[in-house]
PDB file of N, CA and C in Angstrom:
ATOM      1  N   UNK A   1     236.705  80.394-115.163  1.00  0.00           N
ATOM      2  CA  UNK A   1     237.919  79.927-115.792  1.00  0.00           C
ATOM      3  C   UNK A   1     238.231  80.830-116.978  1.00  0.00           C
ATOM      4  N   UNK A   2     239.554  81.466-116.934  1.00  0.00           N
ATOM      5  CA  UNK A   2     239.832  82.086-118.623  1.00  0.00           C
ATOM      6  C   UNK A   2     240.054  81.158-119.161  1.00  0.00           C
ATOM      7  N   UNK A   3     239.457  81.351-120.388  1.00  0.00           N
ATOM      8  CA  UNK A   3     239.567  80.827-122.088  1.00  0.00           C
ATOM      9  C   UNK A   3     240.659  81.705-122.521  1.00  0.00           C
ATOM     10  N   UNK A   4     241.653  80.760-122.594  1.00  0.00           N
ATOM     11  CA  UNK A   4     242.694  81.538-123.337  1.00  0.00           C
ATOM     12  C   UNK A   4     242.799  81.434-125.161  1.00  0.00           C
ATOM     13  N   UNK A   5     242.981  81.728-126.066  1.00  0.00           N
ATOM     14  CA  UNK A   5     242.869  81.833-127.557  1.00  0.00           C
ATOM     15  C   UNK A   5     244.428  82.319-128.110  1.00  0.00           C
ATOM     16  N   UNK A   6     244.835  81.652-128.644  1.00  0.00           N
ATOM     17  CA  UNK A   6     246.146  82.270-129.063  1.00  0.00           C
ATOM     18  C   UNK A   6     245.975  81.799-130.673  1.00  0.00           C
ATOM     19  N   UNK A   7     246.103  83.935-131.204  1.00  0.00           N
ATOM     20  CA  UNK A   7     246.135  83.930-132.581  1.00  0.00           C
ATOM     21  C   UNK A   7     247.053  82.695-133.589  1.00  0.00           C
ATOM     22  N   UNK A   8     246.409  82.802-134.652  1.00  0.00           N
ATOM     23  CA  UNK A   8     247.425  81.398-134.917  1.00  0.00           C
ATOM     24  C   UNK A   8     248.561  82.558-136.222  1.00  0.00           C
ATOM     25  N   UNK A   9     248.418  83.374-136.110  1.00  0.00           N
ATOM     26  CA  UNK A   9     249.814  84.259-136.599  1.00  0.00           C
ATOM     27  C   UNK A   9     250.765  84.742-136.080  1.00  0.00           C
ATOM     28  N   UNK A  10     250.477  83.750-134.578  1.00  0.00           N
ATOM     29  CA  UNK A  10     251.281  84.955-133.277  1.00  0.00           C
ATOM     30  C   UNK A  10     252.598  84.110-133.482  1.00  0.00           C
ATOM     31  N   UNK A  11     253.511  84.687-132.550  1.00  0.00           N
ATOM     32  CA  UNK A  11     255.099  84.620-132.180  1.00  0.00           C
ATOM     33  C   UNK A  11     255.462  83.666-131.696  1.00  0.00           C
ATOM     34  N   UNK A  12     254.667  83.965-130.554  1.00  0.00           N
ATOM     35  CA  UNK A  12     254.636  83.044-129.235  1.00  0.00           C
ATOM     36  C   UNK A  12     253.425  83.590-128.364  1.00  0.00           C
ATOM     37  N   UNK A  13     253.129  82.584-127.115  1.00  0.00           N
ATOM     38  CA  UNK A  13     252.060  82.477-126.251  1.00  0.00           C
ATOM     39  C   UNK A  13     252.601  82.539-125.398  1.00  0.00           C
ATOM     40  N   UNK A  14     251.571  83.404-124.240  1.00  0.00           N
ATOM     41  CA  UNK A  14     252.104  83.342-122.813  1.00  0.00           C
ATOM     42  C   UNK A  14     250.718  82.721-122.278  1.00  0.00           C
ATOM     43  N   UNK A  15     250.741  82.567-121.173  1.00  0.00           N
ATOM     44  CA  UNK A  15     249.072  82.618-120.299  1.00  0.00           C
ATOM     45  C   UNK A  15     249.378  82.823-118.766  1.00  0.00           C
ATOM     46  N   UNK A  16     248.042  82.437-118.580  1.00  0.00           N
ATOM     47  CA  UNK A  16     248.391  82.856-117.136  1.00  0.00           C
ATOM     48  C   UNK A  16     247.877  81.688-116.291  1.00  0.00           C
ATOM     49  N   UNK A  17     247.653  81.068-116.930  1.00  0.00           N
ATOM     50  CA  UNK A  17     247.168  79.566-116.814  1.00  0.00           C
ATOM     51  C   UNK A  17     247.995  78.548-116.658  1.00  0.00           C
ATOM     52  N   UNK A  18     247.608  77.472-115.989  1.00  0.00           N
ATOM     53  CA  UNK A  18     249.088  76.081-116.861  1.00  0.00           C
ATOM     54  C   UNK A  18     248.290  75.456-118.350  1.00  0.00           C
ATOM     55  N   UNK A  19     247.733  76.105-118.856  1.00  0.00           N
ATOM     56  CA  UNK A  19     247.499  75.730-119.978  1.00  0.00           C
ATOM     57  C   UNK A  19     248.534  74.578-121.020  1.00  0.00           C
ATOM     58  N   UNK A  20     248.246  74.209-121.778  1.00  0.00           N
ATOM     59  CA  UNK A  20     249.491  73.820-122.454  1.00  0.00           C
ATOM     60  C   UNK A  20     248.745  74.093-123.830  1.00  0.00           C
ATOM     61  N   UNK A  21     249.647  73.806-125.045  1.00  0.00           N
ATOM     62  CA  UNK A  21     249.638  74.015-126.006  1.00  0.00           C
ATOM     63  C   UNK A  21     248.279  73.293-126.950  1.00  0.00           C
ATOM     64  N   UNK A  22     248.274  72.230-126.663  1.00  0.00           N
ATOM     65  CA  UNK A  22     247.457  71.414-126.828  1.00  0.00           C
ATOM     66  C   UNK A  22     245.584  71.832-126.374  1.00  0.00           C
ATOM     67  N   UNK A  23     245.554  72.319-125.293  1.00  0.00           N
ATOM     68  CA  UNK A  23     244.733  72.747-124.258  1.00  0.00           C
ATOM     69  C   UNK A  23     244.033  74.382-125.064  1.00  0.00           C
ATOM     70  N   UNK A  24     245.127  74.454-125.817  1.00  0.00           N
ATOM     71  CA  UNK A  24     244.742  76.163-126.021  1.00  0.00           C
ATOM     72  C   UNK A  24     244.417  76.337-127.742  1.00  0.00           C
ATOM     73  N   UNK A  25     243.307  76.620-128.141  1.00  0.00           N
ATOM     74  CA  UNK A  25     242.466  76.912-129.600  1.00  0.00           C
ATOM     75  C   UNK A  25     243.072  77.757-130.719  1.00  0.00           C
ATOM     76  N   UNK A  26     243.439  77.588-131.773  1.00  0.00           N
ATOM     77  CA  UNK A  26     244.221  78.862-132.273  1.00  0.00           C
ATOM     78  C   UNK A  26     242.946  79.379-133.227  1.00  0.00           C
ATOM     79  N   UNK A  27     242.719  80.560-133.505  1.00  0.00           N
ATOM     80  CA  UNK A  27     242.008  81.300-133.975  1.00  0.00           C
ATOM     81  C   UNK A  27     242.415  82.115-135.769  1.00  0.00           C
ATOM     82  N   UNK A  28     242.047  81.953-136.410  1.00  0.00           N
ATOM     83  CA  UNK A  28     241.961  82.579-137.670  1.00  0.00           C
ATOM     84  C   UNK A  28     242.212  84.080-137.778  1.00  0.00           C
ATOM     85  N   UNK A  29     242.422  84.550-139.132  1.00  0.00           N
ATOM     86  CA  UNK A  29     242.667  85.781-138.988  1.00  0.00           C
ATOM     87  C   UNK A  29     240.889  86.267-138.955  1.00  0.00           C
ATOM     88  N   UNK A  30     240.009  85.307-139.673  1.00  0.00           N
ATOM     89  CA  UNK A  30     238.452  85.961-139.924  1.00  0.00           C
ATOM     90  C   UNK A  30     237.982  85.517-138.632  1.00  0.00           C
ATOM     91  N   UNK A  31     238.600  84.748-138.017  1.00  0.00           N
ATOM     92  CA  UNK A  31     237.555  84.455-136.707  1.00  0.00           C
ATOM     93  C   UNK A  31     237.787  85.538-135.856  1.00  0.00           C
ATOM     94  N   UNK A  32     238.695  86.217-136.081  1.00  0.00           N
ATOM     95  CA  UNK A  32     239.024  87.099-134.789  1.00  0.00           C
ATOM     96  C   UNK A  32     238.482  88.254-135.060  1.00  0.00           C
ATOM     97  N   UNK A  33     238.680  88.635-136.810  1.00  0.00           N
ATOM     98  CA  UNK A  33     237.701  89.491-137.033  1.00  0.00           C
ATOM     99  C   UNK A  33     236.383  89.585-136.322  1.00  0.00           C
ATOM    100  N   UNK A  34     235.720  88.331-136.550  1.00  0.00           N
ATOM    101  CA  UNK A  34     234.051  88.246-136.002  1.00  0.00           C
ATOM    102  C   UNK A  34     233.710  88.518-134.600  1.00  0.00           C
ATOM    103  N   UNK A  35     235.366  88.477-133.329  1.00  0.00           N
ATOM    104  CA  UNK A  35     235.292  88.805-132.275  1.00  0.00           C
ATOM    105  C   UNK A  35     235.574  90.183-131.831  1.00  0.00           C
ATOM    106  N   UNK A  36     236.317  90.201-133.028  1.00  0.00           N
ATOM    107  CA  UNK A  36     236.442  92.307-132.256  1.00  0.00           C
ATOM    108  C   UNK A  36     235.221  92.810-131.913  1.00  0.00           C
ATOM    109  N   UNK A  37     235.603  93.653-130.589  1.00  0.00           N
ATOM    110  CA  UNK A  37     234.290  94.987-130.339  1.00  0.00           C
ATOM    111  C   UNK A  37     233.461  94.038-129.666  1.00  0.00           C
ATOM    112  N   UNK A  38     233.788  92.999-129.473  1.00  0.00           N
ATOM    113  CA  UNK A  38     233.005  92.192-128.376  1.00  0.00           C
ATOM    114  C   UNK A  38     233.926  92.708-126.789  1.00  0.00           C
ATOM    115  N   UNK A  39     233.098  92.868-126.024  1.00  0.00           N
ATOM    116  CA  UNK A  39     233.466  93.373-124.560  1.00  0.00           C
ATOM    117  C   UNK A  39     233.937  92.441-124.080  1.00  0.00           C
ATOM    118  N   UNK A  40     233.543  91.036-124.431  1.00  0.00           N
ATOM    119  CA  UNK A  40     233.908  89.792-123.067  1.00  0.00           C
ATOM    120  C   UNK A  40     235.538  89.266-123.796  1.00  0.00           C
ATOM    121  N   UNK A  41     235.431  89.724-124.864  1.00  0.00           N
ATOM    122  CA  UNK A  41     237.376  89.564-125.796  1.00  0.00           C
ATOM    123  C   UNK A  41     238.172  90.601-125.232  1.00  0.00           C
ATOM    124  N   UNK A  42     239.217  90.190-124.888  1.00  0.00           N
ATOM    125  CA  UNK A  42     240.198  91.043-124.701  1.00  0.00           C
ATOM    126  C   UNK A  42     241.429  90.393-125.552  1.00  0.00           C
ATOM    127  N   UNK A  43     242.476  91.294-126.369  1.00  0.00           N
ATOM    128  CA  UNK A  43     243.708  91.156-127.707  1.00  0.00           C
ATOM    129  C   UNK A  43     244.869  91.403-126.948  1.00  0.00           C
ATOM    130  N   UNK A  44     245.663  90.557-126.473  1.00  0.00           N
ATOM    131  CA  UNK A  44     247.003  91.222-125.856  1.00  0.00           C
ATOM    132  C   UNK A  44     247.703  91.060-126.821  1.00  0.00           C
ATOM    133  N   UNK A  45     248.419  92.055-127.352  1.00  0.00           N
ATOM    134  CA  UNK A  45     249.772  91.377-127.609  1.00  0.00           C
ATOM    135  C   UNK A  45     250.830  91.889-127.111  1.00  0.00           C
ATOM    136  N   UNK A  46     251.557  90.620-127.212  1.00  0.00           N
ATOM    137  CA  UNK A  46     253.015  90.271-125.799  1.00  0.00           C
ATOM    138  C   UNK A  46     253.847  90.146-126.466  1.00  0.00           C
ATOM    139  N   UNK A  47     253.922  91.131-127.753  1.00  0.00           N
ATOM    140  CA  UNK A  47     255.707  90.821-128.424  1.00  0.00           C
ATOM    141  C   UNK A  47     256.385  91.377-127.605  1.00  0.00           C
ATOM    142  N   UNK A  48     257.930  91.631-127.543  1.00  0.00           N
ATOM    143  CA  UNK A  48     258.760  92.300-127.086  1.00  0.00           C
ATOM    144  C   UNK A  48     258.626  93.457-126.722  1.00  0.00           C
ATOM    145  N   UNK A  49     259.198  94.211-126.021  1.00  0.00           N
ATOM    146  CA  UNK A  49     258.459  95.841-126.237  1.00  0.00           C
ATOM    147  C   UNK A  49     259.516  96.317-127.711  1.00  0.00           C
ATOM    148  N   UNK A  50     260.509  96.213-127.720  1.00  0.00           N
ATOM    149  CA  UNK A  50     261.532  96.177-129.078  1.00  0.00           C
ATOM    150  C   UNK A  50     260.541  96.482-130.257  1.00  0.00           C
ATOM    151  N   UNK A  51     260.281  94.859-130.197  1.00  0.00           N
ATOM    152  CA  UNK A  51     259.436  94.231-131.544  1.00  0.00           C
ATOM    153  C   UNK A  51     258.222  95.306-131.582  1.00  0.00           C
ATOM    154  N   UNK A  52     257.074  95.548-130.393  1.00  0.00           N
ATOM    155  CA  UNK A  52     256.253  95.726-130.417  1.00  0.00           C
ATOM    156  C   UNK A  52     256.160  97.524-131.099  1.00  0.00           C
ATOM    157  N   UNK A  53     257.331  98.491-130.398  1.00  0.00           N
ATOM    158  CA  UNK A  53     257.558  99.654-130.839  1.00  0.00           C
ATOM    159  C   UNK A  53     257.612  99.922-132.292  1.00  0.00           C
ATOM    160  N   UNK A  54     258.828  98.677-132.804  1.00  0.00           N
ATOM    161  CA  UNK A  54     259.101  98.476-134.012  1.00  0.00           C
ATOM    162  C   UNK A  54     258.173  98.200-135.165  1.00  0.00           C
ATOM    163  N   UNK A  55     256.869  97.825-134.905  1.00  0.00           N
ATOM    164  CA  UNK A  55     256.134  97.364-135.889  1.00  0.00           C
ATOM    165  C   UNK A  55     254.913  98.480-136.115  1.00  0.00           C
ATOM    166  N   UNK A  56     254.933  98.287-137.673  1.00  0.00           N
ATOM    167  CA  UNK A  56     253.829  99.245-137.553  1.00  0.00           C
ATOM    168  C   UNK A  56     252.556  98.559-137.896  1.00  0.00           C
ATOM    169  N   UNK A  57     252.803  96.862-138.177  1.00  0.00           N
ATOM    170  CA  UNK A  57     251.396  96.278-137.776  1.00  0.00           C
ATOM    171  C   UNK A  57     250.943  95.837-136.766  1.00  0.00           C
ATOM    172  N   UNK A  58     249.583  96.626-136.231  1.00  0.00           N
ATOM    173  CA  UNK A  58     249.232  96.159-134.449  1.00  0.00           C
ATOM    174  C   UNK A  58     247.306  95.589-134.439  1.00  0.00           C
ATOM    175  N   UNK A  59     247.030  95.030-134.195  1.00  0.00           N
ATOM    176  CA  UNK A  59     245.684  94.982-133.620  1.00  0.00           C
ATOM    177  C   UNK A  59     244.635  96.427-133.454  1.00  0.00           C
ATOM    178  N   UNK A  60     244.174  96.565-134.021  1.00  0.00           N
ATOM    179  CA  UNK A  60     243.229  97.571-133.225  1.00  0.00           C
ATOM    180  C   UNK A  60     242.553  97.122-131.849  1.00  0.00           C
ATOM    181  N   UNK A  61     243.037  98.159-131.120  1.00  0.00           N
ATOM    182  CA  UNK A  61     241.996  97.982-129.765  1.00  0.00           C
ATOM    183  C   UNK A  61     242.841  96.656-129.007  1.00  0.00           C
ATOM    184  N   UNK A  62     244.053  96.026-129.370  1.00  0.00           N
ATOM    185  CA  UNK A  62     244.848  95.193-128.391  1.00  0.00           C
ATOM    186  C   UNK A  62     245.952  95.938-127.719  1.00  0.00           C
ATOM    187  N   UNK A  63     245.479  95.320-126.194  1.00  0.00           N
ATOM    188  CA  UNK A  63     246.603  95.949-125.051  1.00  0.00           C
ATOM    189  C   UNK A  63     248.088  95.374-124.887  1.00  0.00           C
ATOM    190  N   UNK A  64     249.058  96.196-125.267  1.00  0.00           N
ATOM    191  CA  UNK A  64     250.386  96.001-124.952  1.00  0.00           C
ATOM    192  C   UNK A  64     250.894  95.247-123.995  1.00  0.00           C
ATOM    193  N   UNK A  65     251.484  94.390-123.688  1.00  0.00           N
ATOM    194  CA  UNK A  65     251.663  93.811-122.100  1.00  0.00           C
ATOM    195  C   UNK A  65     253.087  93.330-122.581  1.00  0.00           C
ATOM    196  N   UNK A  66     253.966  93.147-121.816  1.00  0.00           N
ATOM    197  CA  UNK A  66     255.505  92.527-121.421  1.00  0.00           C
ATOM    198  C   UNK A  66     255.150  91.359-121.448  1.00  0.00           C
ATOM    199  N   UNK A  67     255.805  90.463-121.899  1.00  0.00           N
ATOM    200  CA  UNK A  67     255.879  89.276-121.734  1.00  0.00           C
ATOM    201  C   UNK A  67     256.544  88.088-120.986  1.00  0.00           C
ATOM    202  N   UNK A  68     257.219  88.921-120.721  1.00  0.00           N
ATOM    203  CA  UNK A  68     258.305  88.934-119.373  1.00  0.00           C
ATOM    204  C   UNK A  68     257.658  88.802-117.998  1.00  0.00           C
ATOM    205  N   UNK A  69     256.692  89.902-118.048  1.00  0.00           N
ATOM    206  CA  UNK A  69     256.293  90.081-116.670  1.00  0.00           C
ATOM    207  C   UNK A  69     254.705  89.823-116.205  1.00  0.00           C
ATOM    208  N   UNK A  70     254.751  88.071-116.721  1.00  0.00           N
ATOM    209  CA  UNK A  70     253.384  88.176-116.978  1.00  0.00           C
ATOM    210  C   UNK A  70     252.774  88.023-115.416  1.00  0.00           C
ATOM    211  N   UNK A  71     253.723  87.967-114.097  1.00  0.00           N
ATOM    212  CA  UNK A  71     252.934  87.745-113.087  1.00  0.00           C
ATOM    213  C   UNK A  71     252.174  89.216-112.497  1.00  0.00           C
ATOM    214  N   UNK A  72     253.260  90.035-113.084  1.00  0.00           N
ATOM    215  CA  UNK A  72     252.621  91.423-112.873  1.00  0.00           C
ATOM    216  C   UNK A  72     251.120  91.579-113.336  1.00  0.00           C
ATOM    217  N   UNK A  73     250.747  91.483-114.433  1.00  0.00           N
ATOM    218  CA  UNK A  73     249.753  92.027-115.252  1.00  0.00           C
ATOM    219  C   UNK A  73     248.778  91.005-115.306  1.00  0.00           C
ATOM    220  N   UNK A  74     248.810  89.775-115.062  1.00  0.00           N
ATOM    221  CA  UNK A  74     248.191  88.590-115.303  1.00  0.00           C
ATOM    222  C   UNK A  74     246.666  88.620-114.406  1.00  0.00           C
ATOM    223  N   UNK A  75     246.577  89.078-113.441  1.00  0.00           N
ATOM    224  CA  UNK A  75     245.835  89.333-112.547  1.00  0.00           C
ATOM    225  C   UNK A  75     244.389  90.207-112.850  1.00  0.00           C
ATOM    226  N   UNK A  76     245.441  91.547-113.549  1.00  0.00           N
ATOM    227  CA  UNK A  76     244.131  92.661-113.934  1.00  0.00           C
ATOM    228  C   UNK A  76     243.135  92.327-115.154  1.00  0.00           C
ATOM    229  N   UNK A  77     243.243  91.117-115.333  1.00  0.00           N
ATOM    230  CA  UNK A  77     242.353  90.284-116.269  1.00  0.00           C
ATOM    231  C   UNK A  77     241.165  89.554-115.804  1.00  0.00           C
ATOM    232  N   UNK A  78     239.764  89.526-116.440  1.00  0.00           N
ATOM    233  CA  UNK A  78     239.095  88.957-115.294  1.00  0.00           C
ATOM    234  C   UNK A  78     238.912  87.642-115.940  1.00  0.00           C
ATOM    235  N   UNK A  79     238.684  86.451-115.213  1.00  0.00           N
ATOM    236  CA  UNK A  79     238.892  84.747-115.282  1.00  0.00           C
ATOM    237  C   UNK A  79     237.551  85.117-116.156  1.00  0.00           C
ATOM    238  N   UNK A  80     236.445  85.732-116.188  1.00  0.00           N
ATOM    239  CA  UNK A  80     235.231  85.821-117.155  1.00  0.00           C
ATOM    240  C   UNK A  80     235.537  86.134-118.669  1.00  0.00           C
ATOM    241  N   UNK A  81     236.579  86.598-118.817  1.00  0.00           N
ATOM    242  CA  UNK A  81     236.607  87.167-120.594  1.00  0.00           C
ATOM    243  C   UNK A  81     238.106  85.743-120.679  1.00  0.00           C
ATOM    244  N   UNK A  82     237.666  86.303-122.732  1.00  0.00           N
ATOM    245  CA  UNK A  82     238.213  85.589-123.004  1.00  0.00           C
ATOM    246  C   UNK A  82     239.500  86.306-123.789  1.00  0.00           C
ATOM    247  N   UNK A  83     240.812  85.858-123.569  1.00  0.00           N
ATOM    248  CA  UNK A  83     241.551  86.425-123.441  1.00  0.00           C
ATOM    249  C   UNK A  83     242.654  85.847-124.951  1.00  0.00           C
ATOM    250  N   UNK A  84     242.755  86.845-125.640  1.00  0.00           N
ATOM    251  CA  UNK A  84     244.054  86.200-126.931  1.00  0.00           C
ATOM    252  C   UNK A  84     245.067  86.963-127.145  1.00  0.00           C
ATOM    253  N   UNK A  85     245.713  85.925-126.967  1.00  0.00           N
ATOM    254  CA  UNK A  85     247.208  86.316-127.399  1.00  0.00           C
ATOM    255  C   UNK A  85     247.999  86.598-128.748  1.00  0.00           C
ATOM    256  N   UNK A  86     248.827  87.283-128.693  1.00  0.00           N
ATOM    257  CA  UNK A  86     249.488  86.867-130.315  1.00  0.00           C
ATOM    258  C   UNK A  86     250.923  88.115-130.042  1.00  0.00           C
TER     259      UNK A  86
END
């Protein structure tokens, strides 16, 4: 099963799950610290591509993804890691 985690500074959430809001953990800015550089974490962030170009604050080491098109990309994720959004 993915563990989904959605930063609690984020925008908005996608998943790939039927998760609901309730269902899903929000994470700290220090907790997430303590998870970087862990292999089984993976950092998406799913702003806009707009937004995402536009900003020059990003995650280290988080993968870009559309948010739009989450049936595309949703897949190449494995149900073993744990996966956050923001």
């Amino acid at each position: 099963m993915v563990l989904i985690i959605a930063l609690s500074l984020s925008i908005g959430c996608v998943s790939a799950t039927t998760a609901t809001s309730k269902d899903v953990p929000l994470v700290t800015k220090s907790d997430l610290k303590s998870m970087m550089g862990n292999p089984d974490v993976i950092i998406l962030d799913v702003r806009p591509e707009q937004q995402w170009k536009a900003s020059e604050l990003k995650i280290r080491g988080a993968v870009h993804e559309n948010p739009k098109k989450v049936e595309s990309w949703a897949k190449n994720y494995s149900k073993d890691k744990t996966l956050i959004f923001y």
